[in-house]
C-alpha atoms as a PDB file:
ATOM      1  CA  UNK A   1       0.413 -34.090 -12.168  1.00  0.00           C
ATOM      2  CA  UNK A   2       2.838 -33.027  -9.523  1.00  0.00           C
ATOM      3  CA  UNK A   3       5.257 -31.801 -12.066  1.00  0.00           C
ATOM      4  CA  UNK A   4       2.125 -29.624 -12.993  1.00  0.00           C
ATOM      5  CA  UNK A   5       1.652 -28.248  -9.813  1.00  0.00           C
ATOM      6  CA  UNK A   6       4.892 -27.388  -8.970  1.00  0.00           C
ATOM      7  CA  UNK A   7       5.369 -25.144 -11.388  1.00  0.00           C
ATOM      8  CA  UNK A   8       1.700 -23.549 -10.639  1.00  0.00           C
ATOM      9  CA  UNK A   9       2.974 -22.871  -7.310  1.00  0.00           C
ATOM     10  CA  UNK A  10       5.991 -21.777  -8.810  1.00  0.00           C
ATOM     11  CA  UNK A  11       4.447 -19.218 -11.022  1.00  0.00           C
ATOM     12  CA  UNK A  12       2.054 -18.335  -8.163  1.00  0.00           C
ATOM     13  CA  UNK A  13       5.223 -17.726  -5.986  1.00  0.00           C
ATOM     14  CA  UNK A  14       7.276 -15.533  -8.566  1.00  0.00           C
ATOM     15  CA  UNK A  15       3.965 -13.431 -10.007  1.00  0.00           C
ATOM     16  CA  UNK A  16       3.293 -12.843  -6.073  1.00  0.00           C
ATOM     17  CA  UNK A  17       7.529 -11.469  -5.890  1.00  0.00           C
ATOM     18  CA  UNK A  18       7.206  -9.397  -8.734  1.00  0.00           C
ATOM     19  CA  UNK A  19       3.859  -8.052  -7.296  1.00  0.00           C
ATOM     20  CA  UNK A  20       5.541  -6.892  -3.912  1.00  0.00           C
ATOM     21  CA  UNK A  21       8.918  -5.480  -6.108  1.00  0.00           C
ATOM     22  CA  UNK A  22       6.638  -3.588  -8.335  1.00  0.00           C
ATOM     23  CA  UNK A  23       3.609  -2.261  -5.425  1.00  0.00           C
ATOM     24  CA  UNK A  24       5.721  -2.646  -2.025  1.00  0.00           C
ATOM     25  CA  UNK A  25       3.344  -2.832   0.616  1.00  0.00           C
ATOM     26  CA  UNK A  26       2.688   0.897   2.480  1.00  0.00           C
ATOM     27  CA  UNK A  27       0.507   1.261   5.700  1.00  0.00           C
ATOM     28  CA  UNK A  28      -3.346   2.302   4.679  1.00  0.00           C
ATOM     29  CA  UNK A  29      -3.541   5.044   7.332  1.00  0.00           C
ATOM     30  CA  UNK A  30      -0.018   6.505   7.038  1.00  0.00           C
ATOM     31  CA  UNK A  31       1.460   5.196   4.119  1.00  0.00           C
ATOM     32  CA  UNK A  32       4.734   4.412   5.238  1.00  0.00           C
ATOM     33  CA  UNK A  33       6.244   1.408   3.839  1.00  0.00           C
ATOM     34  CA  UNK A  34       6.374  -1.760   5.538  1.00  0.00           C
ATOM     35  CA  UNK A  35       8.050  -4.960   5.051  1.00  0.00           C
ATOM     36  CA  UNK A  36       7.500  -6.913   2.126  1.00  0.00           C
ATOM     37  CA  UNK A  37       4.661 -10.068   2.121  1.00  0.00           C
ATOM     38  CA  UNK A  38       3.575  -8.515   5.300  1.00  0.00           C
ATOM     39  CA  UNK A  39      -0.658  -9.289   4.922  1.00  0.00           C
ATOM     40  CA  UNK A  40      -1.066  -6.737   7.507  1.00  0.00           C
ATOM     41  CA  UNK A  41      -0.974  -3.509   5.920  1.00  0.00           C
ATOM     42  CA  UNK A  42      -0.945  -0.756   8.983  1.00  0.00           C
ATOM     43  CA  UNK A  43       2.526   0.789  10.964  1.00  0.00           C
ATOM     44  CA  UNK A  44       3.237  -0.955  14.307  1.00  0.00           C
ATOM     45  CA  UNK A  45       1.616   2.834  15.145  1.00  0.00           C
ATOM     46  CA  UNK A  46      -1.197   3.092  12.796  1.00  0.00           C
ATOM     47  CA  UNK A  47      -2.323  -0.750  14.394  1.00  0.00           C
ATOM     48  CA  UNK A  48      -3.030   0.588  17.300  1.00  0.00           C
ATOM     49  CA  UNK A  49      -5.260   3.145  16.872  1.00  0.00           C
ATOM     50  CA  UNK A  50      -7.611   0.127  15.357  1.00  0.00           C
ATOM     51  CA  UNK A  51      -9.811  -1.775  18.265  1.00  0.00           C
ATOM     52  CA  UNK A  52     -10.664  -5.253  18.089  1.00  0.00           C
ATOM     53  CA  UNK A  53     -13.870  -6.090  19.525  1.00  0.00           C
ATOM     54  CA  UNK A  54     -12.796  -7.318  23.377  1.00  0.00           C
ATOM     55  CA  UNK A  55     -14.811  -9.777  25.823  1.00  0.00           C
ATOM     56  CA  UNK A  56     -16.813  -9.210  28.125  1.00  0.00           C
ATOM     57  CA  UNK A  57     -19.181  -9.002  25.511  1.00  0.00           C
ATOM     58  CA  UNK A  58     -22.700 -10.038  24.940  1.00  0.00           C
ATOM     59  CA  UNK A  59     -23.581 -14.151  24.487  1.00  0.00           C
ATOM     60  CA  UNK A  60     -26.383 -12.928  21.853  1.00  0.00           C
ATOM     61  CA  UNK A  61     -25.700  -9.689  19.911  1.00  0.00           C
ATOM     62  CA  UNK A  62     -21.737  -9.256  20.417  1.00  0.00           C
ATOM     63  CA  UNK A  63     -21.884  -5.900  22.354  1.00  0.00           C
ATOM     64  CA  UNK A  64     -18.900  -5.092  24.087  1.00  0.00           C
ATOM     65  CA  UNK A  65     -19.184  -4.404  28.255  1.00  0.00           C
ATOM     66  CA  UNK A  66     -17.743  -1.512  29.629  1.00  0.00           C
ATOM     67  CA  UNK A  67     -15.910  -3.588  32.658  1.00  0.00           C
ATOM     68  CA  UNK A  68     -12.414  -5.316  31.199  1.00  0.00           C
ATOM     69  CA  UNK A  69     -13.263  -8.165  33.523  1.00  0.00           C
ATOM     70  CA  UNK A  70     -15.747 -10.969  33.848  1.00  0.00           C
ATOM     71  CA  UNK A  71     -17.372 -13.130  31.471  1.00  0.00           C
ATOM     72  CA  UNK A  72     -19.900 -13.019  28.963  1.00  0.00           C
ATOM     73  CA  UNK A  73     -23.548 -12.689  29.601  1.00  0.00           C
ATOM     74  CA  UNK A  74     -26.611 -11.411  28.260  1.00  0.00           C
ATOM     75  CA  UNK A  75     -27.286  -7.821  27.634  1.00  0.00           C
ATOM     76  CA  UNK A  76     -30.155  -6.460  28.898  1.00  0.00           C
ATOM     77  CA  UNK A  77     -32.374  -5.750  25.430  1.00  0.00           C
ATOM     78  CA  UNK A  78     -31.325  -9.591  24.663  1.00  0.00           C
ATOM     79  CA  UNK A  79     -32.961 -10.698  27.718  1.00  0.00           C
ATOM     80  CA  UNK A  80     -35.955  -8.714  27.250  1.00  0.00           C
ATOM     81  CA  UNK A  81     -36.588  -9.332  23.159  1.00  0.00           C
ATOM     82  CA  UNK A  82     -34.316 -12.267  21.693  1.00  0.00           C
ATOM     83  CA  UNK A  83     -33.095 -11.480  18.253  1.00  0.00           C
ATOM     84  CA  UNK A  84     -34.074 -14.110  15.770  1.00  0.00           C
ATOM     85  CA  UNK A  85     -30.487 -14.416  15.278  1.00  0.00           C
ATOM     86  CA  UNK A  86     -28.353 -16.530  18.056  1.00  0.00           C
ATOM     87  CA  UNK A  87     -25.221 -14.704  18.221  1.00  0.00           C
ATOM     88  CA  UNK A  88     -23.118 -12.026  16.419  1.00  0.00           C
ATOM     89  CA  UNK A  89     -19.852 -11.105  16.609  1.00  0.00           C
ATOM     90  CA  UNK A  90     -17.721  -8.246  14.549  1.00  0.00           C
ATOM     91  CA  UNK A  91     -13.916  -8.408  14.405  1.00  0.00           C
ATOM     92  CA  UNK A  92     -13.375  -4.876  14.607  1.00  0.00           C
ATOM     93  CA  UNK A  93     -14.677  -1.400  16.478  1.00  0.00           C
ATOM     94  CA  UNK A  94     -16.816   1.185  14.201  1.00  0.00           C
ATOM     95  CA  UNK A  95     -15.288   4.513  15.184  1.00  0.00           C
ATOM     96  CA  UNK A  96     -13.659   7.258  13.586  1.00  0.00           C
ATOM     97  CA  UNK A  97      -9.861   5.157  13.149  1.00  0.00           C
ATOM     98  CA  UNK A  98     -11.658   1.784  11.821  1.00  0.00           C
ATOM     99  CA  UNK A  99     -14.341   3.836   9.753  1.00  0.00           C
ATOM    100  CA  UNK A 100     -11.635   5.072   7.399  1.00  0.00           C
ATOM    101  CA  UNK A 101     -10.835   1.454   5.897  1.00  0.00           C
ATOM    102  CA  UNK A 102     -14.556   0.470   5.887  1.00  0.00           C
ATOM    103  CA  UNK A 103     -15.686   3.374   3.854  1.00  0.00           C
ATOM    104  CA  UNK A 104     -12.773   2.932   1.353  1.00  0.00           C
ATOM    105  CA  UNK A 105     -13.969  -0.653   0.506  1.00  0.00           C
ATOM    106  CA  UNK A 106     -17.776   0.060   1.082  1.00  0.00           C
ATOM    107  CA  UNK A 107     -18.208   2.879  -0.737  1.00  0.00           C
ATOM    108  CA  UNK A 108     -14.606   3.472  -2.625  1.00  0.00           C
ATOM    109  CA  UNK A 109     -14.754   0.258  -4.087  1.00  0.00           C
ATOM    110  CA  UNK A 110     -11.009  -0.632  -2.660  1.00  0.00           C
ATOM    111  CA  UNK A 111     -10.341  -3.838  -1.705  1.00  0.00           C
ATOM    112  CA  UNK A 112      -6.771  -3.643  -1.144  1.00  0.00           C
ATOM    113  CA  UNK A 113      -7.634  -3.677   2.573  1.00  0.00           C
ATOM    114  CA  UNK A 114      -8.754  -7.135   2.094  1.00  0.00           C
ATOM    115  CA  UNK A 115      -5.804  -9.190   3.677  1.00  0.00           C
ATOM    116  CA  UNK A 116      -5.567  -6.469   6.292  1.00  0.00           C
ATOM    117  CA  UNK A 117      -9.258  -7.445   6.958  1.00  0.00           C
ATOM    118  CA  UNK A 118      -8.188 -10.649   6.971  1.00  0.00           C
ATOM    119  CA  UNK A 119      -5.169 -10.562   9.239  1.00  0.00           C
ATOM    120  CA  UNK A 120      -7.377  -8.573  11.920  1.00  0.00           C
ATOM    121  CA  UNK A 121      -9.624 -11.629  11.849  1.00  0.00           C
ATOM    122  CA  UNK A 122      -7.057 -14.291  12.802  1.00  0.00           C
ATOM    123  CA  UNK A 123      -6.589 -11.768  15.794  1.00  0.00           C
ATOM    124  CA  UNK A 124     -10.290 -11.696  16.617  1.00  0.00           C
ATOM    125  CA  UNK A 125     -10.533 -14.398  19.155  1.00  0.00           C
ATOM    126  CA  UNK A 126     -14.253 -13.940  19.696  1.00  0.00           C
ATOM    127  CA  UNK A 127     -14.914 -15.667  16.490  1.00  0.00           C
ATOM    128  CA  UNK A 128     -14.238 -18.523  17.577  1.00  0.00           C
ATOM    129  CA  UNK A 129     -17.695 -18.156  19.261  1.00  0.00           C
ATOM    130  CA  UNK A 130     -19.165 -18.772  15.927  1.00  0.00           C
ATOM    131  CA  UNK A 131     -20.632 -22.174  15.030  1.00  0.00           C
ATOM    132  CA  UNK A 132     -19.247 -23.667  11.761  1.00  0.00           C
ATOM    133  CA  UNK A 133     -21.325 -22.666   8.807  1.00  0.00           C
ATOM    134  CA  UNK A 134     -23.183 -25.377   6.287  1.00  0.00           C
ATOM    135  CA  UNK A 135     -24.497 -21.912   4.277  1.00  0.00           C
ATOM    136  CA  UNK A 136     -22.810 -18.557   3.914  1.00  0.00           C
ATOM    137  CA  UNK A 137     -24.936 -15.666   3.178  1.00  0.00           C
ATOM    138  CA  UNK A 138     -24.157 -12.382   2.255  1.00  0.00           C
ATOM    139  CA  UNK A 139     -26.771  -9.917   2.688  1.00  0.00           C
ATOM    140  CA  UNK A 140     -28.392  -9.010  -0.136  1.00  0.00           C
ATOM    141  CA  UNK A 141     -28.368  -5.120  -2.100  1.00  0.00           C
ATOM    142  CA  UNK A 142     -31.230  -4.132  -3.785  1.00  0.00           C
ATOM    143  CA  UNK A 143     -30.398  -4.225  -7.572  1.00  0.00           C
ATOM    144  CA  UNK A 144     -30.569  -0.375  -8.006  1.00  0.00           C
ATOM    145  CA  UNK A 145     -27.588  -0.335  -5.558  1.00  0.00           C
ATOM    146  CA  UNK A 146     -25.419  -2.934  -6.572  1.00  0.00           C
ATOM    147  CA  UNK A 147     -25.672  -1.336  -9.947  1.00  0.00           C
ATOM    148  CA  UNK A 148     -25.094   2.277  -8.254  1.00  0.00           C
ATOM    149  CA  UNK A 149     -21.857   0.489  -6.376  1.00  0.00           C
ATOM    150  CA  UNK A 150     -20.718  -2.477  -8.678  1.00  0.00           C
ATOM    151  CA  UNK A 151     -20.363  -4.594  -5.756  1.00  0.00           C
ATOM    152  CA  UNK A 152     -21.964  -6.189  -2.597  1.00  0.00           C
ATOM    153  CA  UNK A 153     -19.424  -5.589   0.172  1.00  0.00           C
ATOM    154  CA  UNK A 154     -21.025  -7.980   2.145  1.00  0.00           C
ATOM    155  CA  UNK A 155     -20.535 -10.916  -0.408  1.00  0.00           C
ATOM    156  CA  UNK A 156     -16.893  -9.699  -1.293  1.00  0.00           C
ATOM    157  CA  UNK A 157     -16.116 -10.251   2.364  1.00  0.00           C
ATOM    158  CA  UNK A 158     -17.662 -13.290   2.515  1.00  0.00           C
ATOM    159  CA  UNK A 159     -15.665 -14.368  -0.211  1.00  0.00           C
ATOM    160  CA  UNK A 160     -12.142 -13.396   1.440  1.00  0.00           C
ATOM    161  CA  UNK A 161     -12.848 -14.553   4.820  1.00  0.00           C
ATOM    162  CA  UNK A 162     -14.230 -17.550   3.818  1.00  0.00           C
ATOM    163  CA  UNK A 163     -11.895 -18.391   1.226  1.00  0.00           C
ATOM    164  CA  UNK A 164     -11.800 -21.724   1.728  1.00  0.00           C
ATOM    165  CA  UNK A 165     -15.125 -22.488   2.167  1.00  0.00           C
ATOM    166  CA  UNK A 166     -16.382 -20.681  -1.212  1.00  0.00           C
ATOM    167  CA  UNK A 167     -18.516 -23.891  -2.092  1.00  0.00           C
ATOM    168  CA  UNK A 168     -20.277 -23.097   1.350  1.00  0.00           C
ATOM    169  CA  UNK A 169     -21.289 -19.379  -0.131  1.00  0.00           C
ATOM    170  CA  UNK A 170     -25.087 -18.930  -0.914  1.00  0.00           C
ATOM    171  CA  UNK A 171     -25.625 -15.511  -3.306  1.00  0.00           C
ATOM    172  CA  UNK A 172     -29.282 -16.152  -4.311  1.00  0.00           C
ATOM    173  CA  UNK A 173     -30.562 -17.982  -1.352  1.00  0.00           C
ATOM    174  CA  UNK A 174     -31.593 -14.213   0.437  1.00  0.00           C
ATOM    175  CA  UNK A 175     -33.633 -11.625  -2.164  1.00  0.00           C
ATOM    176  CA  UNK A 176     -33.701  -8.139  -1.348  1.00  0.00           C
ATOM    177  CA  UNK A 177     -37.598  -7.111  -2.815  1.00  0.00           C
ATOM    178  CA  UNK A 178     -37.682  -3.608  -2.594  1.00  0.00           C
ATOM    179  CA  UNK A 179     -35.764  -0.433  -2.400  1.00  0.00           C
ATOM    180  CA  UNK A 180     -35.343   0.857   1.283  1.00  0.00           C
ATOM    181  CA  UNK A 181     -33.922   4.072   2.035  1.00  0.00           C
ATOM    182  CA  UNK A 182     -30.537   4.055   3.674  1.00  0.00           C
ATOM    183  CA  UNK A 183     -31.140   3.254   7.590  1.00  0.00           C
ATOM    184  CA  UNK A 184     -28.178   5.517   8.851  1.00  0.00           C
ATOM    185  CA  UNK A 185     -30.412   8.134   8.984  1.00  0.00           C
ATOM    186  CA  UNK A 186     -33.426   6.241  10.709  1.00  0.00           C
ATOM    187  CA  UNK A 187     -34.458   5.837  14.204  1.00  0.00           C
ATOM    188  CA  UNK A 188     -35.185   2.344  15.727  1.00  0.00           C
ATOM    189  CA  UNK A 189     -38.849   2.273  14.597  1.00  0.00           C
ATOM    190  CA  UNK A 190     -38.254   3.843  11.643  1.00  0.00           C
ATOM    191  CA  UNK A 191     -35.402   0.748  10.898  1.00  0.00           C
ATOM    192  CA  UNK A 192     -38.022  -1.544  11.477  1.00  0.00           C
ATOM    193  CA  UNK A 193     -40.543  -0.117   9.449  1.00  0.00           C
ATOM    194  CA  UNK A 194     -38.199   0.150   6.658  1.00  0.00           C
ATOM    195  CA  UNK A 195     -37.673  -3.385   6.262  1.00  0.00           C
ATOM    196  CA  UNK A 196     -40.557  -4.730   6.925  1.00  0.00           C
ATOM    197  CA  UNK A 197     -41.151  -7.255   4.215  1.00  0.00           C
ATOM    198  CA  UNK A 198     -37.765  -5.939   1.905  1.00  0.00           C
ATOM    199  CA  UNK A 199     -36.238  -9.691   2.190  1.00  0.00           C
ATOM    200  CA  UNK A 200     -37.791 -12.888   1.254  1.00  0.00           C
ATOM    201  CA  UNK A 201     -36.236 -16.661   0.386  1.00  0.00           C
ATOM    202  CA  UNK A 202     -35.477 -17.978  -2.797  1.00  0.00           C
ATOM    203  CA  UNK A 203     -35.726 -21.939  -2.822  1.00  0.00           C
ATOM    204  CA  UNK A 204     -36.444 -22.582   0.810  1.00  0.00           C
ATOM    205  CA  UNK A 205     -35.995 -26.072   0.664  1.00  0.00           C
ATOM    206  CA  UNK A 206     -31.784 -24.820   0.536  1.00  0.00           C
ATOM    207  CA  UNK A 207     -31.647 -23.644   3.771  1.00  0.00           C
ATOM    208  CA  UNK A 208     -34.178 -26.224   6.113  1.00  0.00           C
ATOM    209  CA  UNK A 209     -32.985 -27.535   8.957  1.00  0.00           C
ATOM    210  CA  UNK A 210     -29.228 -25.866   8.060  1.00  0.00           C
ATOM    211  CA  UNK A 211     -27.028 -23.803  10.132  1.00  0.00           C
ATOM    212  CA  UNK A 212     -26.704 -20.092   8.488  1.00  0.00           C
ATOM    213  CA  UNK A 213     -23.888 -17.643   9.016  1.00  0.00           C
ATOM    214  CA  UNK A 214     -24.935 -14.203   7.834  1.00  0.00           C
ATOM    215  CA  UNK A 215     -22.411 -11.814   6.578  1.00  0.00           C
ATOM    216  CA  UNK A 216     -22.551  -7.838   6.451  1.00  0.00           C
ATOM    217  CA  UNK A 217     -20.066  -4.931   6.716  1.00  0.00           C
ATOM    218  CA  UNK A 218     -21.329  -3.077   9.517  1.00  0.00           C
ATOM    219  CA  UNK A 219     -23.770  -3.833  12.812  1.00  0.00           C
ATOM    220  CA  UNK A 220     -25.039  -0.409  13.937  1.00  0.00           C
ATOM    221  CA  UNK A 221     -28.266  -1.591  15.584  1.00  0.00           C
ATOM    222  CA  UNK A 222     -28.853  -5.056  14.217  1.00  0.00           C
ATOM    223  CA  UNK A 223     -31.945  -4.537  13.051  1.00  0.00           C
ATOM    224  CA  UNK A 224     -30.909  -5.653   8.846  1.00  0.00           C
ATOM    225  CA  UNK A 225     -29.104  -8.728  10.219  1.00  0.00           C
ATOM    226  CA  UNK A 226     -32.266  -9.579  12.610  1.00  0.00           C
ATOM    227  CA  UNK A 227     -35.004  -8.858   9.533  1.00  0.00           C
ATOM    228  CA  UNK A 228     -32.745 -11.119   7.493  1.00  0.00           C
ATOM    229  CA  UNK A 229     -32.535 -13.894  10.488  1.00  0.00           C
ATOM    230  CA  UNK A 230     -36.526 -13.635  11.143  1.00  0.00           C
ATOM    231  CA  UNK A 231     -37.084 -14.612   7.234  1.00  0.00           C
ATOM    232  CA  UNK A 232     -34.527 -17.482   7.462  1.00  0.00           C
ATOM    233  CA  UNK A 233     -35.797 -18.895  10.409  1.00  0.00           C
ATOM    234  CA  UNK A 234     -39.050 -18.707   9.329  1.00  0.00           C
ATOM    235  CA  UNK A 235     -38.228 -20.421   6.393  1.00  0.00           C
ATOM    236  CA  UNK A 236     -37.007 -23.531   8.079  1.00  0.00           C
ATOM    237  CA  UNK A 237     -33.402 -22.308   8.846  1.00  0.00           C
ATOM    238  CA  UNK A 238     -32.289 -24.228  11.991  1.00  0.00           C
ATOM    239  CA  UNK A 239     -29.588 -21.790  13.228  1.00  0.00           C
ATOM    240  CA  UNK A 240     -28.542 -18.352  12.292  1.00  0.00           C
ATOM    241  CA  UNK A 241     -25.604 -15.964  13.557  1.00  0.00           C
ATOM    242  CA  UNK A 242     -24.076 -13.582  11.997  1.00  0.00           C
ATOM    243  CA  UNK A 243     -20.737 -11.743  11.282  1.00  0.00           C
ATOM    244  CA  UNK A 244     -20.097  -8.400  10.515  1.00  0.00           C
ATOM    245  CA  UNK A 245     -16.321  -7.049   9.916  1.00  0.00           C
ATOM    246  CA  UNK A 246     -17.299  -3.841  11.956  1.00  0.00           C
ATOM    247  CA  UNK A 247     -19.753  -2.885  15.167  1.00  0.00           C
ATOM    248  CA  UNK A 248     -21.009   0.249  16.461  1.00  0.00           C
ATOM    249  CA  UNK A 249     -21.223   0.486  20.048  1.00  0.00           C
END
């Protein structure tokens, strides 16, 4: 037995050599070349212009304060209408920099950025505001879109940020209904109105009395993650929070 798994790790080790002689690692922004097993792939330069998310920040929905100093507290539409989830946290800033690597894997279907995403989230220190998990859940496409895009980003980086907590992962447990139209374009209400009654729970009995981390590429206004929190709680869910790997502020 550990003859056998010394040469797995052997083989793992050599096919993971061969992989950096043959595709060196290059910067995603700039494409310089960078050192070799680096899991970081972005120039000393190019890592700067990427922002992790920064306390002061909200206790409930994650949104950054515009002081440096000081510590976390509620935000005001927090304090005035709780989300159903408890907390969320992103690891990095949506803007124009960040938004390059999230639309290659969202919508380019590259996940090369993966131990980049990865790397950034060891760095994330607000994370560690996150309760540990007993479910995982991605949240759930509509099956006109996964077969549009071939993949649900959100379950993909589920799947590399939790990698070693797979067995916690839960990819049936949250049902998309219906078709909603893409909320980018939507105003608050609108957001709202769209997903009223698009998610539902398969197999409730799964998720009573457990602690829930949702997963999702992108918070702009919470309003998916918070639809999808309402129908888990409802369902019996003790605790939900989510992560997302980018927010807009």
């Amino acid at each position: 037995m550990v003859g056998e798994w010394l040469v797995k790790t052997s083989l793992l080790a050599l096919a993971q050599s061969l992989r950096e002689l043959c595709f060196p690692a290059i910067c995603l922004f700039c494409q310089q070349q960078l050192t070799a097993f680096t899991p970081l792939h972005l120039c000393q330069s190019c890592q700067s212009r990427i922002r992790l998310i920064q306390t002061p920040l909200c206790q409930c929905c994650g949104v950054e304060f515009a002081s440096t100093t000081g510590d976390n507290h509620y935000c005001g539409p927090c304090l005035a209408k709780p989300p159903y989830f408890s907390k969320a946290r992103a690891i990095l800033r949506y803007d124009d920099e960040s938004a390059k690597l999230v639309h290659a894997f969202k919508y380019g279907g590259k996940t090369v950025a993966r131990s980049t995403f990865c790397a950034l989230a060891e760095r994330a220190t607000t994370l560690a505001d996150l309760a540990p998990p007993e479910l995982i859940i991605p949240v759930p496409l509509h099956r006109k879109r996964l077969q549009s895009r071939g993949f649900n980003q959100a379950l993909v980086l589920a799947r590399f940020l939790f990698a070693n907590e797979r067995r916690h992962i839960a990819v049936n447990l949250l049902r998309r209904n219906r078709w909603t139209d893409p909320q980018t374009t939507l105003s608050g209400k609108e957001r709202r109105q769209n997903l009223k009654g698009a998610f539902s729970v398969n197999k409730p009995e799964k998720i009573l009395g457990r602690r829930i981390l949702l997963i999702d590429d992108v918070y702009t206004t919470g309003t998916t993650l918070n639809e999808c929190a309402k129908i888990l709680r409802e369902n019996g869910a003790a605790q939900v929070e989510a992560l997302t790997l980018a927010r807009v502020e």
